[in-house]
N, C-alpha and C. Protein backbone atom coordinates (compact mmCIF):
# COMPACT_ATOMS: atom_id res chain seq x y z
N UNK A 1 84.67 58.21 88.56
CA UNK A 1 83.68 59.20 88.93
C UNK A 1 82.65 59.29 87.81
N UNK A 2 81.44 59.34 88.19
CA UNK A 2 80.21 59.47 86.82
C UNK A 2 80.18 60.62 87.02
N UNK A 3 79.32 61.08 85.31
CA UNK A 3 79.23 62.18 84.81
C UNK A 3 78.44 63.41 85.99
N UNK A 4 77.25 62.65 87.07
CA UNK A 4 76.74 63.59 87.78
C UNK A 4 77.31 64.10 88.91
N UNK A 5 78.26 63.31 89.06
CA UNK A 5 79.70 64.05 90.02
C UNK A 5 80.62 65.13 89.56
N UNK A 6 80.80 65.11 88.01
CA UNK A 6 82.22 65.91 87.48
C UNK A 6 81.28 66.83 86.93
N UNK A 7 79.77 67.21 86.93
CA UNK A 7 79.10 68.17 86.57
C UNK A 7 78.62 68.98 87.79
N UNK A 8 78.91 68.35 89.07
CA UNK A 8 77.97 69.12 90.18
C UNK A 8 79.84 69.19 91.27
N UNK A 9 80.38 68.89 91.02
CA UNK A 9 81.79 69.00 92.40
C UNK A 9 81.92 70.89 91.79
N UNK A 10 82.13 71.30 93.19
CA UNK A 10 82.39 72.57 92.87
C UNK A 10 83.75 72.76 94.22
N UNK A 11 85.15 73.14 94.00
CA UNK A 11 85.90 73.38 95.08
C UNK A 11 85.43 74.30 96.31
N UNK A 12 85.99 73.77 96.92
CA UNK A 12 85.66 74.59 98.14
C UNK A 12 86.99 76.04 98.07
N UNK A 13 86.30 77.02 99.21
CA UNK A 13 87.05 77.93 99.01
C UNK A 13 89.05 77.42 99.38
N UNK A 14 88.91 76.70 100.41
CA UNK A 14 90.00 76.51 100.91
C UNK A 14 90.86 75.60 99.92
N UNK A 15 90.19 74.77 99.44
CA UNK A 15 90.95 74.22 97.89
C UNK A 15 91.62 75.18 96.89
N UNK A 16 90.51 76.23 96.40
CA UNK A 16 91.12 76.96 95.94
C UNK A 16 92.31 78.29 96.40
N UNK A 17 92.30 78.20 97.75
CA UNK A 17 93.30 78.77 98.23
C UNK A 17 94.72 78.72 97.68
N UNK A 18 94.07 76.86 98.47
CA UNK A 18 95.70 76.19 98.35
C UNK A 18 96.21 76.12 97.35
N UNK A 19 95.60 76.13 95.64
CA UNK A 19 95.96 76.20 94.78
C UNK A 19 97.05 77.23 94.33
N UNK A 20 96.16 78.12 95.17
CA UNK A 20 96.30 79.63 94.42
C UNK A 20 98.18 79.95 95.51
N UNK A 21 97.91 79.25 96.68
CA UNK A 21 99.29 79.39 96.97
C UNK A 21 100.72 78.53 96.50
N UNK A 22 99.69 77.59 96.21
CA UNK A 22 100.91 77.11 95.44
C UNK A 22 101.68 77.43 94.01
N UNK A 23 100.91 78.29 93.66
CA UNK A 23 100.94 78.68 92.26
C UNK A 23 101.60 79.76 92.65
N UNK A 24 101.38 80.67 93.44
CA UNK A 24 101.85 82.05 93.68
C UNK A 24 104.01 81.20 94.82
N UNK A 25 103.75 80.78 95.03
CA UNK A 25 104.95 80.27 95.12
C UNK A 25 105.84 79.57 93.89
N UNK A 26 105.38 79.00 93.59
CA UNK A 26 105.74 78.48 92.38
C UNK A 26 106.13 79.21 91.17
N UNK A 27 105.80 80.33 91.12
CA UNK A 27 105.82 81.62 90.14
C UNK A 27 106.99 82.61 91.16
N UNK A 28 106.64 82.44 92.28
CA UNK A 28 107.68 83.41 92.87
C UNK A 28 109.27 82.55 92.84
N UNK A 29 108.97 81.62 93.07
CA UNK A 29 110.46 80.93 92.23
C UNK A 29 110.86 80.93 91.52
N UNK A 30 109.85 81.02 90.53
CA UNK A 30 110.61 81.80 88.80
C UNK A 30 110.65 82.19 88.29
N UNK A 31 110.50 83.68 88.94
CA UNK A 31 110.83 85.03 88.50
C UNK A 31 109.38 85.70 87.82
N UNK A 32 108.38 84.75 87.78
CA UNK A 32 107.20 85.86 87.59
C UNK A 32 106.25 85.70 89.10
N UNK A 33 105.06 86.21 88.19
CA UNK A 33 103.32 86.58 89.56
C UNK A 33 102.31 86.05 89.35
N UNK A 34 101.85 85.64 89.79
CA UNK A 34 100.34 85.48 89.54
C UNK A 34 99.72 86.69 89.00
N UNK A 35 98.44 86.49 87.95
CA UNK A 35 98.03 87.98 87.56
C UNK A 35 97.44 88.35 88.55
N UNK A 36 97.47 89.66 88.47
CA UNK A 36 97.27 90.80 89.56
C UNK A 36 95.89 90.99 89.53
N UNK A 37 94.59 90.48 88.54
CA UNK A 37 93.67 89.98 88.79
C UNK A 37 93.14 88.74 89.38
N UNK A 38 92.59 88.97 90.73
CA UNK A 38 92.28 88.05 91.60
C UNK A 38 91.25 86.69 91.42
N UNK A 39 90.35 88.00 90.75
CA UNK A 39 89.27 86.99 89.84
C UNK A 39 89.66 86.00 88.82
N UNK A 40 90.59 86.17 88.17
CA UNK A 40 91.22 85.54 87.00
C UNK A 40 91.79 84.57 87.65
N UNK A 41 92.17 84.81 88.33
CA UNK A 41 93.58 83.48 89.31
C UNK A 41 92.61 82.61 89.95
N UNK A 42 91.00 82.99 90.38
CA UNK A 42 90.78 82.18 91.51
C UNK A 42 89.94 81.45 90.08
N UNK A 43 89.50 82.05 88.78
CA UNK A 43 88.79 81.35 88.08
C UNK A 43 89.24 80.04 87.55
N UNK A 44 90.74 80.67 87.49
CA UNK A 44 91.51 79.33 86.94
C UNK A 44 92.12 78.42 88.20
N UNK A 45 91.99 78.49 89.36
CA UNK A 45 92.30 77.84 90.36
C UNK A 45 91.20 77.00 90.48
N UNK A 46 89.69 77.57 90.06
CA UNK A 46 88.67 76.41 89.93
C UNK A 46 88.84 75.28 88.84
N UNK A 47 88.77 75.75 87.72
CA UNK A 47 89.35 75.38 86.83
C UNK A 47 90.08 73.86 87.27
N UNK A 48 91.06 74.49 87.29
CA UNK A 48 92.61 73.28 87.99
C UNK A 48 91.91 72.36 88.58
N UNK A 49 91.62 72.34 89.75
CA UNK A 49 90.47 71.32 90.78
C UNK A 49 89.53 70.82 89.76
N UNK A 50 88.59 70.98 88.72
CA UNK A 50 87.41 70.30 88.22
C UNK A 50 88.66 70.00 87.43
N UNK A 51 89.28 69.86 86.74
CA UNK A 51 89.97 68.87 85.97
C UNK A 51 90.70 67.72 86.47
N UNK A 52 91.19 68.37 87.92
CA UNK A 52 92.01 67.11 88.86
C UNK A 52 90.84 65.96 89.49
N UNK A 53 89.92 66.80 89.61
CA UNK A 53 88.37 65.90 89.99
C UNK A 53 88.20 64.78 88.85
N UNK A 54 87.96 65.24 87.83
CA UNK A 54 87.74 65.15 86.44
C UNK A 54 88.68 64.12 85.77
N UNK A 55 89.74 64.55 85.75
CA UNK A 55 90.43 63.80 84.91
C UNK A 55 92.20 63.37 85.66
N UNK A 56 92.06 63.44 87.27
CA UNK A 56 93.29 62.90 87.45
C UNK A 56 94.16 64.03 87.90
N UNK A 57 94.03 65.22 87.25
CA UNK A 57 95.25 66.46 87.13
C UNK A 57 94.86 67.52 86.82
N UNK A 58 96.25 68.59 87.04
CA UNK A 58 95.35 69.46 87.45
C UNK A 58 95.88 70.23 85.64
N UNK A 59 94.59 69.73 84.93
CA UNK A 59 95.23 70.40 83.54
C UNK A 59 94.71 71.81 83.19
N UNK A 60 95.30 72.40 82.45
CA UNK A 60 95.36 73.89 82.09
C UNK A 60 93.70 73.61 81.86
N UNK A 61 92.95 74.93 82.65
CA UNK A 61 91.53 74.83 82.18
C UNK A 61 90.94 75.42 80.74
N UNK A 62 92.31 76.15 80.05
CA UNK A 62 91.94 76.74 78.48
C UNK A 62 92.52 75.76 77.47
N UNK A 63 93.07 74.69 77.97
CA UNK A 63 93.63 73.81 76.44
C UNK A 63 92.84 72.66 77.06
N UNK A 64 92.44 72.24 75.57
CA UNK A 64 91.72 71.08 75.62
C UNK A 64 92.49 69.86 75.86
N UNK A 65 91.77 68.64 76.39
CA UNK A 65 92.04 67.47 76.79
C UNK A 65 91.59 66.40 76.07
N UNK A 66 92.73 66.01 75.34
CA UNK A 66 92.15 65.35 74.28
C UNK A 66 92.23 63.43 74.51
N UNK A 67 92.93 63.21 75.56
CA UNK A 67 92.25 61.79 76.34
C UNK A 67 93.40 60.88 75.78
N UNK A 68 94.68 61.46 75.29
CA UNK A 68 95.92 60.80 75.23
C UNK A 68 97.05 61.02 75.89
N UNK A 69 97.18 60.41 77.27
CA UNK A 69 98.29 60.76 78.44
C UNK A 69 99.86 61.69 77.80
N UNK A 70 99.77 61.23 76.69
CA UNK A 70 101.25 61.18 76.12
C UNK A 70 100.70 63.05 75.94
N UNK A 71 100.26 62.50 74.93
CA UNK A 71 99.74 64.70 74.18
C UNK A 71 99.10 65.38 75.33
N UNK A 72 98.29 64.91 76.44
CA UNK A 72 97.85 65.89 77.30
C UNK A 72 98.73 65.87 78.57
N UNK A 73 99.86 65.22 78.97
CA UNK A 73 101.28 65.27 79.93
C UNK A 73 101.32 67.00 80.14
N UNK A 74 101.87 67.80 78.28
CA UNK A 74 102.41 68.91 78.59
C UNK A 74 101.38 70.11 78.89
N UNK A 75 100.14 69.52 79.25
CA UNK A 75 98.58 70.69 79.57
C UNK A 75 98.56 70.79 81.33
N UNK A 76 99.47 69.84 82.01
CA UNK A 76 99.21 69.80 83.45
C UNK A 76 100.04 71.17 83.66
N UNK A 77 99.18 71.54 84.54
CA UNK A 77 99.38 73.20 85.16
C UNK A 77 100.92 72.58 86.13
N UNK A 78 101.41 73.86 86.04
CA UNK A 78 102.37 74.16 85.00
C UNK A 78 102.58 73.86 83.58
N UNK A 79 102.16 74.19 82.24
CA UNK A 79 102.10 74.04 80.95
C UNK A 79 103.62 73.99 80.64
N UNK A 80 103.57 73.01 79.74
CA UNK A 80 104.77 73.40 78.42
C UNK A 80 105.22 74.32 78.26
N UNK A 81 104.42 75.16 77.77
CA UNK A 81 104.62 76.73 77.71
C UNK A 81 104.59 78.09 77.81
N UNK A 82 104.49 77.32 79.20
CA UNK A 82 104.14 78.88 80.03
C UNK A 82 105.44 79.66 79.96
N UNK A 83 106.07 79.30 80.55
CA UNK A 83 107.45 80.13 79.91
C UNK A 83 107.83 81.11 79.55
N UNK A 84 107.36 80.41 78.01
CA UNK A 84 107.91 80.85 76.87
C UNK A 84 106.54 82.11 76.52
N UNK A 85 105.60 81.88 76.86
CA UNK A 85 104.38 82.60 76.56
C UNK A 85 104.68 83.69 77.29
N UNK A 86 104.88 83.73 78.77
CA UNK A 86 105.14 84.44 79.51
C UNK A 86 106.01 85.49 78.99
N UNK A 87 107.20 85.55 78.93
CA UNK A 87 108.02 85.52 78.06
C UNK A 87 107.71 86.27 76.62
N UNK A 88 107.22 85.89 75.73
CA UNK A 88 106.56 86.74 75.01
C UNK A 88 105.40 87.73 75.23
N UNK A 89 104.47 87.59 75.70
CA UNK A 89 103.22 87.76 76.08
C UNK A 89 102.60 88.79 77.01
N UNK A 90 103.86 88.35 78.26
CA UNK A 90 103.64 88.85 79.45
C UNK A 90 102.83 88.32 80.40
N UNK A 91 102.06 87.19 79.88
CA UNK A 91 101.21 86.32 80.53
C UNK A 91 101.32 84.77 80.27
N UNK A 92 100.71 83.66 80.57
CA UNK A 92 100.42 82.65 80.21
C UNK A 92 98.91 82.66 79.52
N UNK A 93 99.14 81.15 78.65
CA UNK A 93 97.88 81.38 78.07
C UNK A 93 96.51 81.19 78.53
N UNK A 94 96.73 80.83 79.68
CA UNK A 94 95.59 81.15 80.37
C UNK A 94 95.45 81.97 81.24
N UNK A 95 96.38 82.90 81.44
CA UNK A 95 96.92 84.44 82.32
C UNK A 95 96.67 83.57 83.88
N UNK A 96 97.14 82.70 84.40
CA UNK A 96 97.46 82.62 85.45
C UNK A 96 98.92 83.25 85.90
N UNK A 97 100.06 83.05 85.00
CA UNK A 97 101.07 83.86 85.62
C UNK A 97 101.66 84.91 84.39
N UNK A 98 102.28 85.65 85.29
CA UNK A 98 102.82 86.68 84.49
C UNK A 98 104.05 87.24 84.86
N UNK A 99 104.60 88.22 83.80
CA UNK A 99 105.90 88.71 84.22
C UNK A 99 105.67 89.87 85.33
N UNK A 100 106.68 90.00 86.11
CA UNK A 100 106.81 91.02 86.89
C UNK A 100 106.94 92.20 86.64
């Protein structure tokens, strides 16, 4: 894809739906939520899509991508450490999910 494609693709709403349900399932399986801000969830559901456009996957839209499969593996949404952030935090670090 050239650069005037991965600067102008914008998801459609229904993309970001599907995101957003899969995520909200995916979280309801393990024991947390999606944040309870809507705006936040659908920002980073765009997010997700311009990176899967972009670069293959759907990587965390707040950690950088630094263009080595091996080091950017643990940035694909679901993160490394969401978890554990969660978990501490109460959120992930990009507050897509959170504790209940």
């Amino acid at each position: 894809m050239d650069n005037q494609t991965q600067n102008t693709y914008e998801p459609t709403k229904e993309e970001i739906e599907a995101v957003i349900k899969e995520s909200r399932e995916y979280a309801q399986k393990n024991g947390f939520q999606l944040n309870p801000n809507e705006e936040v969830v659908k920002r980073i559901a765009k997010g997700l899509l311009i990176n899967e456009k972009k670069y293959g996957f759907r990587y965390c839209p707040c950690r950088r991508v630094v263009g080595n499969p091996e080091e950017d593996k643990d940035k694909i949404c679901p993160c490394k450490w969401h978890k554990e952030e969660i978990a501490q935090n109460g959120f992930c670090h990009c507050g897509l999910f959170a504790k209940k």
